[in-house]
N, C-alpha and C. Protein backbone atom coordinates (compact mmCIF):
# COMPACT_ATOMS: atom_id res chain seq x y z
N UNK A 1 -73.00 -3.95 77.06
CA UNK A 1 -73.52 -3.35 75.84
C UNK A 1 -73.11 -4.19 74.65
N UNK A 2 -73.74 -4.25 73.49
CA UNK A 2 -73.68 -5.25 72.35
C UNK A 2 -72.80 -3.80 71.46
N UNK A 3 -71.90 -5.43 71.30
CA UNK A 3 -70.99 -4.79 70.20
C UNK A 3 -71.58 -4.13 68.97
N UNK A 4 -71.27 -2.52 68.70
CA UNK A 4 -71.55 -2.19 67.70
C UNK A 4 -71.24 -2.63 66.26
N UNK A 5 -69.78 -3.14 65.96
CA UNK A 5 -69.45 -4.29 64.78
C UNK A 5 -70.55 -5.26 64.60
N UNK A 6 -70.65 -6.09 65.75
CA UNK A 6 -71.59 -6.96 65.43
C UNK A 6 -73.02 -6.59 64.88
N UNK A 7 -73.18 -5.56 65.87
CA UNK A 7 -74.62 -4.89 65.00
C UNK A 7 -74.58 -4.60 63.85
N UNK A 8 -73.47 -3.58 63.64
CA UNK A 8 -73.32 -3.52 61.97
C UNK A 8 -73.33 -4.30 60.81
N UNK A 9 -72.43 -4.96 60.97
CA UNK A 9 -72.14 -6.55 60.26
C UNK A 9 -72.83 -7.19 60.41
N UNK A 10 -73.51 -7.79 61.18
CA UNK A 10 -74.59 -8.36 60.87
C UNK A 10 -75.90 -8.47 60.34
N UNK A 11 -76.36 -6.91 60.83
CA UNK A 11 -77.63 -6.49 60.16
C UNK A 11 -77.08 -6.11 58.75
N UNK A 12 -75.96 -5.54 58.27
CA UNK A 12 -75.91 -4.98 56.73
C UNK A 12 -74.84 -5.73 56.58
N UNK A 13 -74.80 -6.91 55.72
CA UNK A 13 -73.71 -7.80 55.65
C UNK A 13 -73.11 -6.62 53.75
N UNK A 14 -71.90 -6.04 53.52
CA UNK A 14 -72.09 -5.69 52.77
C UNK A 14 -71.54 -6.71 51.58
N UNK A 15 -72.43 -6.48 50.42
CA UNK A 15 -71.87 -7.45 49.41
C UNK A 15 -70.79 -6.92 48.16
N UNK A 16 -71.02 -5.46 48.19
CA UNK A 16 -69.53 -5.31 47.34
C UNK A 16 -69.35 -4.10 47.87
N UNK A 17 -67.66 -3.74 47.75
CA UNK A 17 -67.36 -2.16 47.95
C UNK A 17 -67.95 -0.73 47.96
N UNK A 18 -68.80 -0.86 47.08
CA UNK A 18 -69.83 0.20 46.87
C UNK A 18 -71.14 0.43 47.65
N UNK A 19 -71.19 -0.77 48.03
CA UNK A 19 -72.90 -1.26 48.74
C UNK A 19 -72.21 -0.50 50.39
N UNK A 20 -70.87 -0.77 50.55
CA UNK A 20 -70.07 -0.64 51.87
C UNK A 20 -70.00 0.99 51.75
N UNK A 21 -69.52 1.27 50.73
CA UNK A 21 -69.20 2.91 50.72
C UNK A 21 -70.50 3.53 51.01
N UNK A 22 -71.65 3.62 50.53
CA UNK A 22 -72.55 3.77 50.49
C UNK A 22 -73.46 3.97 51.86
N UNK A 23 -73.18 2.60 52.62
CA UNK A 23 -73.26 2.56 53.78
C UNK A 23 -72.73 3.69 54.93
N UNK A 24 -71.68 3.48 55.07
CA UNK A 24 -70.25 4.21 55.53
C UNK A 24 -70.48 5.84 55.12
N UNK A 25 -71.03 6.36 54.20
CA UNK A 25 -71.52 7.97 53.91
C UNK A 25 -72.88 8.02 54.53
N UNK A 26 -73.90 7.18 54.62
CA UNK A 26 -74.87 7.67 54.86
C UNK A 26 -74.44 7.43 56.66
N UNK A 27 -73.54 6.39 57.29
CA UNK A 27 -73.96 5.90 58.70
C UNK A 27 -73.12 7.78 58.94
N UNK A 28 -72.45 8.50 58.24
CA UNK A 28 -71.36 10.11 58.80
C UNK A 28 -72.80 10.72 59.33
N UNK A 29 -73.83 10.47 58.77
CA UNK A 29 -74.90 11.36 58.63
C UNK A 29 -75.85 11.34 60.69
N UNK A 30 -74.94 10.51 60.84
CA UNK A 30 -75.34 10.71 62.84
C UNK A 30 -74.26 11.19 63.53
N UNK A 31 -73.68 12.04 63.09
CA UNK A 31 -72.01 12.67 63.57
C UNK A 31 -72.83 14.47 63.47
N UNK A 32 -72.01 14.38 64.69
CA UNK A 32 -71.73 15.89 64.89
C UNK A 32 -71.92 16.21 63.18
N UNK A 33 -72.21 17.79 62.86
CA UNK A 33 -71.56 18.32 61.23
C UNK A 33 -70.12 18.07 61.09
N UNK A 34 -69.35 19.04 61.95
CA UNK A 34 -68.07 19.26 61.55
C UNK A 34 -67.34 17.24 61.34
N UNK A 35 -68.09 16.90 62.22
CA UNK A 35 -67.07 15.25 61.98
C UNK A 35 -67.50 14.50 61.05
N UNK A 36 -68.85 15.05 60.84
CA UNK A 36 -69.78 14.02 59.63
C UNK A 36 -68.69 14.41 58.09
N UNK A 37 -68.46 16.00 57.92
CA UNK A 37 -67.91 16.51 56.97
C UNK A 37 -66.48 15.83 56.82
N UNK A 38 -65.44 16.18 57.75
CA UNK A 38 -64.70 15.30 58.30
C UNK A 38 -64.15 13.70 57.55
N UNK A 39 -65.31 13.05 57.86
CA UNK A 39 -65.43 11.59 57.95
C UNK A 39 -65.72 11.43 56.75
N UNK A 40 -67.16 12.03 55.89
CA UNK A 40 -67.44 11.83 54.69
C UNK A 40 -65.77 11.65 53.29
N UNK A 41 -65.43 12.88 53.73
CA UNK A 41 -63.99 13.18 52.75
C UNK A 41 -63.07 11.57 53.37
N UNK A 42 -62.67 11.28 54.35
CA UNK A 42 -62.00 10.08 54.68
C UNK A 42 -62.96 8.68 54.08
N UNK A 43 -64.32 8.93 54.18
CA UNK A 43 -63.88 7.47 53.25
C UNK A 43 -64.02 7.29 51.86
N UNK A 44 -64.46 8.77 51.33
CA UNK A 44 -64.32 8.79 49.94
C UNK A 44 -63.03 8.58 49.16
N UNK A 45 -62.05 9.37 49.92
CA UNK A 45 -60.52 8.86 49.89
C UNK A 45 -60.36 7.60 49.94
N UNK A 46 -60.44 6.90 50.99
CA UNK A 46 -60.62 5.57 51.04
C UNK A 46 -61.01 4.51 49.88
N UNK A 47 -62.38 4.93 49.64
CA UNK A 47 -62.55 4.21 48.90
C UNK A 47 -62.32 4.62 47.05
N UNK A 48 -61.64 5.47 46.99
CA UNK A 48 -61.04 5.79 45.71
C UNK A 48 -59.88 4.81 45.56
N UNK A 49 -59.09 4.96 46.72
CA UNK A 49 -57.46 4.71 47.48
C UNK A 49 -57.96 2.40 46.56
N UNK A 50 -58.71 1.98 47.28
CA UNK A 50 -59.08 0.86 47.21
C UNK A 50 -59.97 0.48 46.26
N UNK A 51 -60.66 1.39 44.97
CA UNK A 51 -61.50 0.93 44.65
C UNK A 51 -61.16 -0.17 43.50
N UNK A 52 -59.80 0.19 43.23
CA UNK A 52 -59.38 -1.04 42.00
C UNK A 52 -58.55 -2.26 42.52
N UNK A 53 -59.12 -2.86 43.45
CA UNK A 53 -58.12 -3.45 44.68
C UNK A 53 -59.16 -4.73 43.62
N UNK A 54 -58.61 -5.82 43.43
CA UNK A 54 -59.10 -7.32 43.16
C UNK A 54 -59.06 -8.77 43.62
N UNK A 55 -58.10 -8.77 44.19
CA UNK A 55 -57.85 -9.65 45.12
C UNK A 55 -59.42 -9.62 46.67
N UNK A 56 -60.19 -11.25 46.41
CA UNK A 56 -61.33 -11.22 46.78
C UNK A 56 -60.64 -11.12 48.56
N UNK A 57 -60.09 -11.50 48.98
CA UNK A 57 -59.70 -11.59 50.97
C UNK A 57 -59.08 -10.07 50.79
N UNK A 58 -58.26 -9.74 49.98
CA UNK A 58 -58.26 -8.57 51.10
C UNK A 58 -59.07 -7.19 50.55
N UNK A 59 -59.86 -7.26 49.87
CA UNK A 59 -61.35 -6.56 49.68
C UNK A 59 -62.45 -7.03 51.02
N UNK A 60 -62.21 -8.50 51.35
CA UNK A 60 -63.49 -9.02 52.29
C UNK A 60 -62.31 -7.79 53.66
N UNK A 61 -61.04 -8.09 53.70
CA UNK A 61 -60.21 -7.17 55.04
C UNK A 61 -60.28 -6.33 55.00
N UNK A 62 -60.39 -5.41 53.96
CA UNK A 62 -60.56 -3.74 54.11
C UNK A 62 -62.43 -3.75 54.67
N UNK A 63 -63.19 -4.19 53.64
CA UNK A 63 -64.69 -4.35 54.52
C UNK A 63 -64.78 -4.34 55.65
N UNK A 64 -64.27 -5.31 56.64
CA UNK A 64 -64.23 -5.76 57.91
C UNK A 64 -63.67 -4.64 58.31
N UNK A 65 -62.89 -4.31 57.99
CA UNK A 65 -61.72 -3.14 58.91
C UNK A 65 -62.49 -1.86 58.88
N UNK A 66 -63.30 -1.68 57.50
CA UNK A 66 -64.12 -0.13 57.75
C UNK A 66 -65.31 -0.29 58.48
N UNK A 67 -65.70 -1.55 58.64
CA UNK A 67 -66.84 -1.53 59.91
C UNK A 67 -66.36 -1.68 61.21
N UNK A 68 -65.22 -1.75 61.65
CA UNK A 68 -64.66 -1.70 62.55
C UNK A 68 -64.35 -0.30 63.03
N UNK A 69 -63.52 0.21 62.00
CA UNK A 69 -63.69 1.92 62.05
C UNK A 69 -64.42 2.28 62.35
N UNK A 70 -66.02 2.48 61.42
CA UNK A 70 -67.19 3.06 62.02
C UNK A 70 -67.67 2.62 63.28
N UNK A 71 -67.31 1.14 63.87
CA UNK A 71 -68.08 1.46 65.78
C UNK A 71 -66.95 2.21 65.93
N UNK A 72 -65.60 2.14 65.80
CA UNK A 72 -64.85 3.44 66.76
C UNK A 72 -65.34 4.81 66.51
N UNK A 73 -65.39 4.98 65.48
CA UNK A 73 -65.93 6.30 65.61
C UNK A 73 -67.18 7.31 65.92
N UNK A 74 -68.43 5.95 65.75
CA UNK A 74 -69.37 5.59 66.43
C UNK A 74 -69.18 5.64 67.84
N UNK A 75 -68.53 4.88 68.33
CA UNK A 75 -68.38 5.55 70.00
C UNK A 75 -67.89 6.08 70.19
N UNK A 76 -67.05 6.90 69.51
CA UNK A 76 -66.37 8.33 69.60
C UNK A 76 -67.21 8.96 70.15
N UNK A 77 -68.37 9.78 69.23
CA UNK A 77 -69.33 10.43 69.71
C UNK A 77 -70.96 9.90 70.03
N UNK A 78 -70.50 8.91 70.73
CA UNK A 78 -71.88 8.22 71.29
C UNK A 78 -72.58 9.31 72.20
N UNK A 79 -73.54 10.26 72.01
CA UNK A 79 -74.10 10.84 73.06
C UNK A 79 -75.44 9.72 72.50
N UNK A 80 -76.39 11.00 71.97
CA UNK A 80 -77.58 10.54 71.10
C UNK A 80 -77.50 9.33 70.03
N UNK A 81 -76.48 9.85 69.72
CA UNK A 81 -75.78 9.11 68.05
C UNK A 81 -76.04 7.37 68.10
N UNK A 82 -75.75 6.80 69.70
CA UNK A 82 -76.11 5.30 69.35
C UNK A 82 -78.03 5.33 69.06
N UNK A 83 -78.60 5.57 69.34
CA UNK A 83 -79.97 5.29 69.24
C UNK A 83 -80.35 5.55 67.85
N UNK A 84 -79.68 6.72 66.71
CA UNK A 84 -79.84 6.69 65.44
C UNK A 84 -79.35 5.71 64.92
N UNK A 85 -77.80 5.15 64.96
CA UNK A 85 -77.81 4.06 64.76
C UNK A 85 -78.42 2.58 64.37
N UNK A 86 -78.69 2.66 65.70
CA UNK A 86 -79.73 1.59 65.46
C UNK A 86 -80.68 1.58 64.84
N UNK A 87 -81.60 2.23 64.55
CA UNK A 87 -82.36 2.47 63.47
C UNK A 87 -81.96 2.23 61.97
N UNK A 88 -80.41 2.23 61.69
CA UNK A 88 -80.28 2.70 60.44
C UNK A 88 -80.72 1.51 59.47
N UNK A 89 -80.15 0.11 60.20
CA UNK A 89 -80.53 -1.09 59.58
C UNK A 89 -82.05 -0.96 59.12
N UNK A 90 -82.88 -0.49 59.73
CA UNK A 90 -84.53 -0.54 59.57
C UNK A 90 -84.47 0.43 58.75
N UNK A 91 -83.52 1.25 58.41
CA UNK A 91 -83.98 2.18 57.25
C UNK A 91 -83.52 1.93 55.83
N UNK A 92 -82.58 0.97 56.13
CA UNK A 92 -81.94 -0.09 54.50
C UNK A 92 -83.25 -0.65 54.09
N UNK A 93 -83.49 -1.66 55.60
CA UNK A 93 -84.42 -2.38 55.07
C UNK A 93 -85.76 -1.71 54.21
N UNK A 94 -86.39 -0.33 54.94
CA UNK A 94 -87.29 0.04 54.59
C UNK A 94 -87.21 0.91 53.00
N UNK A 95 -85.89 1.21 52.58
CA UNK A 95 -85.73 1.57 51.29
C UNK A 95 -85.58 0.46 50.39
N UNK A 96 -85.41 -0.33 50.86
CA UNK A 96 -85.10 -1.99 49.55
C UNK A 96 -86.59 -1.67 49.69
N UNK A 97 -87.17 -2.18 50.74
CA UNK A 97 -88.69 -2.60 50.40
C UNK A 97 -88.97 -2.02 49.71
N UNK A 98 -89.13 -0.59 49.69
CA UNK A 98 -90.36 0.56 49.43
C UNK A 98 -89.48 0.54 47.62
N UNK A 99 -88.90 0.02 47.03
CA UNK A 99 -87.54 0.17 46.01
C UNK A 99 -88.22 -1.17 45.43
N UNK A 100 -88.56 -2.35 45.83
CA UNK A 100 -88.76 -3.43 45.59
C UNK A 100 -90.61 -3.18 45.28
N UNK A 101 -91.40 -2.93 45.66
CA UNK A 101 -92.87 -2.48 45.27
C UNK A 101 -92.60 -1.35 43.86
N UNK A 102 -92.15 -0.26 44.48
CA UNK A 102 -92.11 0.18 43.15
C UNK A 102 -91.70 -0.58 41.67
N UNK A 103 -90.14 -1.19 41.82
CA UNK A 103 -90.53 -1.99 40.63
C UNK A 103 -91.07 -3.33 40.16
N UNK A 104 -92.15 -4.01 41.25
CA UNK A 104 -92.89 -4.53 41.26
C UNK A 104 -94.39 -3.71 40.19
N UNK A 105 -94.52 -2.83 40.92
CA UNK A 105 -95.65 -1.60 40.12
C UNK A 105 -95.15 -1.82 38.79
N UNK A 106 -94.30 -1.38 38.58
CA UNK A 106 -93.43 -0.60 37.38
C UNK A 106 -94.03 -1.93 36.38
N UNK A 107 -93.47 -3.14 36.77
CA UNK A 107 -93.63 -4.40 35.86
C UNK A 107 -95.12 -4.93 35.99
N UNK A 108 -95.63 -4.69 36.92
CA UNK A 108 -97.13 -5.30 36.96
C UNK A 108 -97.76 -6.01 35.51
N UNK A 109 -98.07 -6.85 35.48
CA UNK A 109 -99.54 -6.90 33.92
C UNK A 109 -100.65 -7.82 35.06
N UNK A 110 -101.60 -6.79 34.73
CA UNK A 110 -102.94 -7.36 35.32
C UNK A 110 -103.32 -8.57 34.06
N UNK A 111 -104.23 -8.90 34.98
CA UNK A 111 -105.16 -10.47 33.84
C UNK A 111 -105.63 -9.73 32.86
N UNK A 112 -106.66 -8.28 33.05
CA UNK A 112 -107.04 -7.97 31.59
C UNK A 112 -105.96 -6.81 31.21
N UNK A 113 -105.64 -6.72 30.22
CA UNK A 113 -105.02 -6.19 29.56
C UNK A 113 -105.07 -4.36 29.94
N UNK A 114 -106.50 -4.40 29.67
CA UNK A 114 -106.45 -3.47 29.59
C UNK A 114 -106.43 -2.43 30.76
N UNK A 115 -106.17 -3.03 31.78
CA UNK A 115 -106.34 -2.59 33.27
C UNK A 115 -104.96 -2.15 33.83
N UNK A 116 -104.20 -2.74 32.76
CA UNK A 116 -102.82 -2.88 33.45
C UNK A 116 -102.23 -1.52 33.77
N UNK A 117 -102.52 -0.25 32.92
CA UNK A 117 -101.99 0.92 33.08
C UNK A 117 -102.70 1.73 35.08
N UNK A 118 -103.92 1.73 34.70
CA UNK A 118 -105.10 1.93 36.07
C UNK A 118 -104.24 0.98 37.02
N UNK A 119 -104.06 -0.39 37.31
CA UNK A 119 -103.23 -1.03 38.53
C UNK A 119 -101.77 -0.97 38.68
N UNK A 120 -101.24 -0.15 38.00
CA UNK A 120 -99.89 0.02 38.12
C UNK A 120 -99.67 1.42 38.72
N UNK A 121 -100.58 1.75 38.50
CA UNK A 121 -100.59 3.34 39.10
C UNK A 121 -101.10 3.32 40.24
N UNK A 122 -102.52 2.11 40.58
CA UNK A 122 -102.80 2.25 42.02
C UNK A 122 -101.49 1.61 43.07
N UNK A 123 -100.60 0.46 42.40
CA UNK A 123 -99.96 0.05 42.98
C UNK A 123 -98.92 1.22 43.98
N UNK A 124 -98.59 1.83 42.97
CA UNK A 124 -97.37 3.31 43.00
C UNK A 124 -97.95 4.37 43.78
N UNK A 125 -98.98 4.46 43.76
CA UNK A 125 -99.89 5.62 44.95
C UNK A 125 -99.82 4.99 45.76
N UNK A 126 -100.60 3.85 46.27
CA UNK A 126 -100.75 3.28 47.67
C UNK A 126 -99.10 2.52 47.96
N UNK A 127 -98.27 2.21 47.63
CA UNK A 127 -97.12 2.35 47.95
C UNK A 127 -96.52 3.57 48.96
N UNK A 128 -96.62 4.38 48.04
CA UNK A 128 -96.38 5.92 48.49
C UNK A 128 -96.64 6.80 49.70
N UNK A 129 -98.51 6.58 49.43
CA UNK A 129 -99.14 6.97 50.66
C UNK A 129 -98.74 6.21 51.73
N UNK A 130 -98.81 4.74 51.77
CA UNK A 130 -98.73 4.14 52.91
C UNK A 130 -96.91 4.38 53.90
N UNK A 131 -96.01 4.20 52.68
CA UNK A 131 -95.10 4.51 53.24
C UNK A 131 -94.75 6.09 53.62
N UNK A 132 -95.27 7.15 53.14
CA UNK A 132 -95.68 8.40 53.79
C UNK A 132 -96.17 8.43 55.18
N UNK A 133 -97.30 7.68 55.24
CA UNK A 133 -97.83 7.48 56.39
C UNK A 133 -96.83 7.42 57.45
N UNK A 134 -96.54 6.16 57.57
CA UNK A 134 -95.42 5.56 58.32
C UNK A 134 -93.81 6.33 58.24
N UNK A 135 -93.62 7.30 57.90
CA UNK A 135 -92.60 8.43 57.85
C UNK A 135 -91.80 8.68 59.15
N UNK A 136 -92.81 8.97 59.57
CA UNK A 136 -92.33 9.60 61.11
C UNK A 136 -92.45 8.37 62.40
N UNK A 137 -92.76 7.37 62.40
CA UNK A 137 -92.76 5.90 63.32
C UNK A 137 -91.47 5.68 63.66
N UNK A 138 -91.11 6.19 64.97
CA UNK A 138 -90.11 5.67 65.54
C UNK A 138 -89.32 4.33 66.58
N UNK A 139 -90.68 3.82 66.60
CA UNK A 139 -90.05 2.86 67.22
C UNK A 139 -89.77 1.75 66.66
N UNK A 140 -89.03 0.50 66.93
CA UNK A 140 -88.31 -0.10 65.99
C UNK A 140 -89.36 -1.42 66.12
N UNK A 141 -90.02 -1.88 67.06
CA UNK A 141 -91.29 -2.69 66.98
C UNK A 141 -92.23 -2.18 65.55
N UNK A 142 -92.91 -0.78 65.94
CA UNK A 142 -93.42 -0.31 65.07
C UNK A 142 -93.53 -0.57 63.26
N UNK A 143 -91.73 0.08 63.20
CA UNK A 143 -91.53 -0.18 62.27
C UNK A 143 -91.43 -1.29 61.91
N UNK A 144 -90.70 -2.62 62.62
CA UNK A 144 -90.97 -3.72 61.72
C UNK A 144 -92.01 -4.44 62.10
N UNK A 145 -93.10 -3.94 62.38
CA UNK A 145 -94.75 -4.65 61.87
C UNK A 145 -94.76 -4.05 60.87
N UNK A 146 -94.74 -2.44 60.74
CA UNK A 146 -94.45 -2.45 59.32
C UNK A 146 -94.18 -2.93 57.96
N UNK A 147 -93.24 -2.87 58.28
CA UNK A 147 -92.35 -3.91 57.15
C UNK A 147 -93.07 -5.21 56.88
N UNK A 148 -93.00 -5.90 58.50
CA UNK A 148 -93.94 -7.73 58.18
C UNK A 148 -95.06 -7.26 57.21
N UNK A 149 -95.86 -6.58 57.55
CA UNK A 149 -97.26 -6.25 56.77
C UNK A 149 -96.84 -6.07 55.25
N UNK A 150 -96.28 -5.13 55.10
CA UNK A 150 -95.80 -4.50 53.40
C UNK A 150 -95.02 -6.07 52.70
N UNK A 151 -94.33 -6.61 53.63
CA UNK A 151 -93.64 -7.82 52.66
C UNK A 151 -94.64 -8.95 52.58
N UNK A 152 -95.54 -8.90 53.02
CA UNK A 152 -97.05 -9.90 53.01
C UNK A 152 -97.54 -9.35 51.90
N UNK A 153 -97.83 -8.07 51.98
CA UNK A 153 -99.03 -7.51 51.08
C UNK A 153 -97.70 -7.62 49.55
N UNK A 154 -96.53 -7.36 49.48
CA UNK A 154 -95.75 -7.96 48.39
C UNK A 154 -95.44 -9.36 47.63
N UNK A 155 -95.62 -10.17 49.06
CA UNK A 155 -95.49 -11.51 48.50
C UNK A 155 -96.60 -12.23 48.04
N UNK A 156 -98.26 -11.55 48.21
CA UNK A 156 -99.72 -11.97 47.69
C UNK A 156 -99.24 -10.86 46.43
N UNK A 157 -98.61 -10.46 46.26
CA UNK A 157 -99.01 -9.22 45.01
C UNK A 157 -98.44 -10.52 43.75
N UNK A 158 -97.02 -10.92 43.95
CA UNK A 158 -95.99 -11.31 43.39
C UNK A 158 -96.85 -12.62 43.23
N UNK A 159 -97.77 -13.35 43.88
CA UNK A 159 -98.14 -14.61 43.68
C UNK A 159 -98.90 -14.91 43.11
């Protein structure tokens, strides 16, 4: 079986403490309740405990060490729980994206001027709908054709 660290860390490399905390509350959210509740309060502690820590290595060692934590506790209660997991990376990814169109929309200026209000709004609907659509797609192929498609149809938008 592939190391869960590695999965973690690799797919969500985190870039500051917060991006990690952040992480680390939403990954409680495939735990039993009582351990999710549990767990949530431990790394909020945590990361209160550390949040004025400055020294850049041992900020990168506490990082490392709380993704290490989470596969243990991750296979703590591995019944179902690894298969959400895995998913979760595809669900970062799919909120940057769907986060990244919107304020793509948001900034839009069409060529005529006066269009710009009408294509900023179609941008933000069909955003919406499409990722509505795709809501409930569970498989992880699925989803990232997904994604390939939406970061195409972003990178002709942007060009």
């Amino acid at each position: 079986m592939v190391s869960l660290t590695s999965v973690l860390y690799n797919s969500f490399k985190p870039t500051n403490p917060k991006s990690l905390y952040k992480f680390l509350l939403r990954s409680c959210s495939v735990l039993p309740p009582d351990a999710a509740k549990f767990y949530r309060v431990s790394v909020r502690k945590e990361y209160e405990q550390h949040r004025e820590e400055e020294d850049p290595e041992r900020v990168e060692q506490i990082m490392e060490r709380a993704v290490k934590d989470a596969e243990w506790i991750l296979n703590k209660y591995k019944t179902c729980q690894v298969i959400k997991m895995a998913a979760l990376p595809l669900r970062t990814q799919v909120i940057r994206l769907y986060s990244r169109i919107l304020k793509v929309g948001r900034g839009w200026k069409a060529q005529d001027i006066n269009e710009t209000k009408v294509e900023r709004q179609y941008i933000q609907d069909e955003a919406k709908l499409l990722f509505r659509k795709n809501k409930n797609l569970k498989n992880a192929s699925d989803i990232e054709q997904s994604l390939v498609e939406a970061e195409a149809r972003l990178t002709m938008a942007e060009h």
